[in-house]
N, C-alpha and C. Protein backbone atom coordinates (compact mmCIF):
# COMPACT_ATOMS: atom_id res chain seq x y z
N UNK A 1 132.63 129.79 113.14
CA UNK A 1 132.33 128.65 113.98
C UNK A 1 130.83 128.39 114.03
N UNK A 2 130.26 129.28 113.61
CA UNK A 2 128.56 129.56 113.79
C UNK A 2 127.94 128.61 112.79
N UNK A 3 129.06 128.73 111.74
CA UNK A 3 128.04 127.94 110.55
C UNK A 3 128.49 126.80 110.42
N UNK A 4 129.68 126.20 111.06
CA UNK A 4 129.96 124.75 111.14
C UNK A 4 128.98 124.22 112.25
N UNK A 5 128.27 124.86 113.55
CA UNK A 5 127.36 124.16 114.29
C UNK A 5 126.10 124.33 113.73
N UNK A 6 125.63 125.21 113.14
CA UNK A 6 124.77 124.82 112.22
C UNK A 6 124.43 124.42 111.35
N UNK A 7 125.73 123.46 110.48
CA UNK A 7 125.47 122.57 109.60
C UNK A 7 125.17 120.91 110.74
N UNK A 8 125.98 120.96 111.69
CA UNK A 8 126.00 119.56 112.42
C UNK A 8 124.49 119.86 113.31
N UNK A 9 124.03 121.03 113.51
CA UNK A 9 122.13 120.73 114.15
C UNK A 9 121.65 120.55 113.35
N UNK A 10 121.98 120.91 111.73
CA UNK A 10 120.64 120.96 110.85
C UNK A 10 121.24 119.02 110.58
N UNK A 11 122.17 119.08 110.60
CA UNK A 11 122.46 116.88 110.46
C UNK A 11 121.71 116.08 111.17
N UNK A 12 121.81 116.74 112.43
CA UNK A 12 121.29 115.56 113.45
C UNK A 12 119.25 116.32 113.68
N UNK A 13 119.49 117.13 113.31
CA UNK A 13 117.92 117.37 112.71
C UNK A 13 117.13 116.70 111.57
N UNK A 14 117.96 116.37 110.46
CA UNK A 14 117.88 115.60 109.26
C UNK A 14 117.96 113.99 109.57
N UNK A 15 118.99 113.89 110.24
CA UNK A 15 118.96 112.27 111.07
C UNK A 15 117.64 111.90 112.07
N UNK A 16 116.96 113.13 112.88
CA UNK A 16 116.06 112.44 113.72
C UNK A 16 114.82 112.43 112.91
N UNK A 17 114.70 113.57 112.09
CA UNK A 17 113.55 113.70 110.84
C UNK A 17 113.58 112.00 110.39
N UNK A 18 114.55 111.53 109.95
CA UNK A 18 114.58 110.62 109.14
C UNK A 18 114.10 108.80 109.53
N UNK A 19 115.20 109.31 111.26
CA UNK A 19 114.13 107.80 111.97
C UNK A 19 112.90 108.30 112.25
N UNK A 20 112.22 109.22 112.44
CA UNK A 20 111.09 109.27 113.00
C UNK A 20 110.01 109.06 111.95
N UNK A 21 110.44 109.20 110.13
CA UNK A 21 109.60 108.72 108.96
C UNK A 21 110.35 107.38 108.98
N UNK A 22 110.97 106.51 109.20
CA UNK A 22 111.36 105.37 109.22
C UNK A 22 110.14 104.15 110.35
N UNK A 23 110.26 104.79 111.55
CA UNK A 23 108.86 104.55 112.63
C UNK A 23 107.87 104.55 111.65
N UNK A 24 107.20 105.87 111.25
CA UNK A 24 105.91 106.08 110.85
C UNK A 24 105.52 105.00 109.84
N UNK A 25 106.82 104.41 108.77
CA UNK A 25 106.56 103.83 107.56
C UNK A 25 106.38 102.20 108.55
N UNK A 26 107.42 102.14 109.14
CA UNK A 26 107.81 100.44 109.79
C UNK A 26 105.92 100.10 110.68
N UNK A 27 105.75 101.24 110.76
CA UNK A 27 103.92 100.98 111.72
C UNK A 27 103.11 100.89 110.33
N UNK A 28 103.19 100.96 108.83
CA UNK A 28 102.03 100.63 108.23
C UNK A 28 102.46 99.41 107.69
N UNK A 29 103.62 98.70 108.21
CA UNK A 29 103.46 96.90 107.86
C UNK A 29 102.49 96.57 107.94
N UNK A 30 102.05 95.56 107.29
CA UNK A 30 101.59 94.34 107.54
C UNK A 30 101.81 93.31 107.16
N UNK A 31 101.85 92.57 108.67
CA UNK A 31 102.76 91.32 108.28
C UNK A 31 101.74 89.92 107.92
N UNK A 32 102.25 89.04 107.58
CA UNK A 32 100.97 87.74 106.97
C UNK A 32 100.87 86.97 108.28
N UNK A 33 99.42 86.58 108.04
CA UNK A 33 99.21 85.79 109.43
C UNK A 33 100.11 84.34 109.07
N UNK A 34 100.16 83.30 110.05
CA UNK A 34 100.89 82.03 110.08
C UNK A 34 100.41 81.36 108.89
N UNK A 35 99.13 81.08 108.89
CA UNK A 35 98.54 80.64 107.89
C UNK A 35 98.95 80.98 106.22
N UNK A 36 98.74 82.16 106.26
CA UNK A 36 99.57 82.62 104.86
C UNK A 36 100.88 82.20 104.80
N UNK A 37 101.65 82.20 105.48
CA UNK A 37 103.23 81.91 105.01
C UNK A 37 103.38 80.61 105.02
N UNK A 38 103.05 79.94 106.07
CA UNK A 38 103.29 78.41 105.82
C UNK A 38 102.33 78.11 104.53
N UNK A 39 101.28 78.62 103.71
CA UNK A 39 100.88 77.93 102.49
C UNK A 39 102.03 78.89 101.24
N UNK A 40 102.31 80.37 101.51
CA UNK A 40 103.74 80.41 100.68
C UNK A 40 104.78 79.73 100.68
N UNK A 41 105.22 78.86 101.85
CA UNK A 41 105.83 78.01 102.08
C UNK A 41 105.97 76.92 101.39
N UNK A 42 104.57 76.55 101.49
CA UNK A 42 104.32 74.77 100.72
C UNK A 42 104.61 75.12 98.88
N UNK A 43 103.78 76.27 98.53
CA UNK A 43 103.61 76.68 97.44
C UNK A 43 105.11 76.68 96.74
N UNK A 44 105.74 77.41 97.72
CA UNK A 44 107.31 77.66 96.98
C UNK A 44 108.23 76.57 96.95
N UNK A 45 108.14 75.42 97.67
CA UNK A 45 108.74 73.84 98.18
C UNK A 45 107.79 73.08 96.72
N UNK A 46 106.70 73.28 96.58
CA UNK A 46 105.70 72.49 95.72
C UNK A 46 106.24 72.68 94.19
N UNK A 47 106.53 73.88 93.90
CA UNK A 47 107.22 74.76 92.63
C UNK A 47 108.44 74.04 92.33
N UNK A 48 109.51 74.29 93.73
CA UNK A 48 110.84 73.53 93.38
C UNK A 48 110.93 72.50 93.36
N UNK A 49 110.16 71.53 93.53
CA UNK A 49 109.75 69.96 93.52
C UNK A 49 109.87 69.59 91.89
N UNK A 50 108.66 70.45 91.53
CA UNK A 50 108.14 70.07 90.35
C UNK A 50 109.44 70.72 88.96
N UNK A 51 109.74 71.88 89.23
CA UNK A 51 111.06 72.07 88.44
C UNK A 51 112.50 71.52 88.76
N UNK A 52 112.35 70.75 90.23
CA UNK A 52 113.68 69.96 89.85
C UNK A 52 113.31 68.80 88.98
N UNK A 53 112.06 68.05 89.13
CA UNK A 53 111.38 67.21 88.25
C UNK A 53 111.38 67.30 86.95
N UNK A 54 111.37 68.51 86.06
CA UNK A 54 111.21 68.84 84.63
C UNK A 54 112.32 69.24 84.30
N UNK A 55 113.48 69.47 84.94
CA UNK A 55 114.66 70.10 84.59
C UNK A 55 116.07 68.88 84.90
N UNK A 56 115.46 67.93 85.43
CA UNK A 56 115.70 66.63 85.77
C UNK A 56 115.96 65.57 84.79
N UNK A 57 114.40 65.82 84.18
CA UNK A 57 114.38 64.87 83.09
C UNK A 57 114.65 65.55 81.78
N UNK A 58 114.67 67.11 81.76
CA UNK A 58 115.14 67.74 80.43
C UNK A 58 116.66 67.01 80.69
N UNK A 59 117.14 67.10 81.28
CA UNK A 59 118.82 67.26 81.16
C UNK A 59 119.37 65.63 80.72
N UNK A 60 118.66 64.85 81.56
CA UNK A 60 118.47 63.32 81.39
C UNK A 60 118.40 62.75 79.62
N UNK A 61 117.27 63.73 79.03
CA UNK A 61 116.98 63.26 77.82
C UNK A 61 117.91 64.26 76.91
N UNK A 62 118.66 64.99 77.13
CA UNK A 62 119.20 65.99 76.57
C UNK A 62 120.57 64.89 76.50
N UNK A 63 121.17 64.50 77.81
CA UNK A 63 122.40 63.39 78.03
C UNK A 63 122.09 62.34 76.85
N UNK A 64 121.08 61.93 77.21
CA UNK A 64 121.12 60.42 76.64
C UNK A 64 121.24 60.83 74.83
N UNK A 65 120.65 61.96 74.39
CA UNK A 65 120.55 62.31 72.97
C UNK A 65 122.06 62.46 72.90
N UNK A 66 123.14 63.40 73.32
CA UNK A 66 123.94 63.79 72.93
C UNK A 66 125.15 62.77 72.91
N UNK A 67 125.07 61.90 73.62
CA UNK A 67 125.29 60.58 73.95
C UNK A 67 125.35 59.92 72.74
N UNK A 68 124.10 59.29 72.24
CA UNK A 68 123.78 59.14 71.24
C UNK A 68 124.45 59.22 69.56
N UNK A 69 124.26 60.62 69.96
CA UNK A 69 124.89 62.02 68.80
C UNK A 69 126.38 61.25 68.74
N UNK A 70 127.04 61.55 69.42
CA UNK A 70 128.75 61.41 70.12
C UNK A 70 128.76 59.74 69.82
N UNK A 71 128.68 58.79 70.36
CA UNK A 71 128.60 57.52 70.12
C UNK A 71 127.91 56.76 69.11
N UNK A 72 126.75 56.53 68.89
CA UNK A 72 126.02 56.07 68.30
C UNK A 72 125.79 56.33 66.92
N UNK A 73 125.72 57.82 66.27
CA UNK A 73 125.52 58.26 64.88
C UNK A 73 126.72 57.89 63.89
N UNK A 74 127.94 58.00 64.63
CA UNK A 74 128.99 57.44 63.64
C UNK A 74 129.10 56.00 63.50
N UNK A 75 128.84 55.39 64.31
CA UNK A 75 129.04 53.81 63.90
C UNK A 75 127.19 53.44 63.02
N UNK A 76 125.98 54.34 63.31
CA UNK A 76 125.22 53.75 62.17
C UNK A 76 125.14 54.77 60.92
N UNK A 77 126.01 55.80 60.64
CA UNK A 77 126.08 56.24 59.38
C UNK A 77 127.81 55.47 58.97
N UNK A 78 128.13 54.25 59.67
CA UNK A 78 129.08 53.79 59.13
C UNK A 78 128.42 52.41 58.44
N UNK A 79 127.63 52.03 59.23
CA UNK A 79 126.00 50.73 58.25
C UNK A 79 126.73 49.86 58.87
């Protein structure tokens, strides 16, 4: 019985060890002031702007070619 309660102290010894390096680590955050995140903010909104923009018009000109391809190439390699 001796060594089943000393596997469950050395647990909850291992468990309090473990929040108490969990504390120590969570206190050397640092978090970004307001300023920083709202310009990661804009930055990351500014990014997806511009690649819905280029991925927009890839797909657009990609349509209209294949389009093209599909419709258009057989009736002028027919003259």
């Amino acid at each position: 019985m001796e060594a089943s309660s000393n596997r469950v102290s050395g647990w909850v010894q291992d468990f309090r060890q473990y929040l108490l390096d969990v504390r120590t680590e969570f206190d050397k955050i640092t978090w970004p002031t307001q300023k920083e995140y709202v310009g990661g903010t804009v930055g990351v909104l500014v990014i997806v702007v511009l690649m819905t923009i280029i991925l927009g018009s890839v797909d657009a000109l990609l349509s209209l070619g294949f389009e093209w391809l599909i419709d258009g190439l057989p009736k002028w390699l027919q003259g």
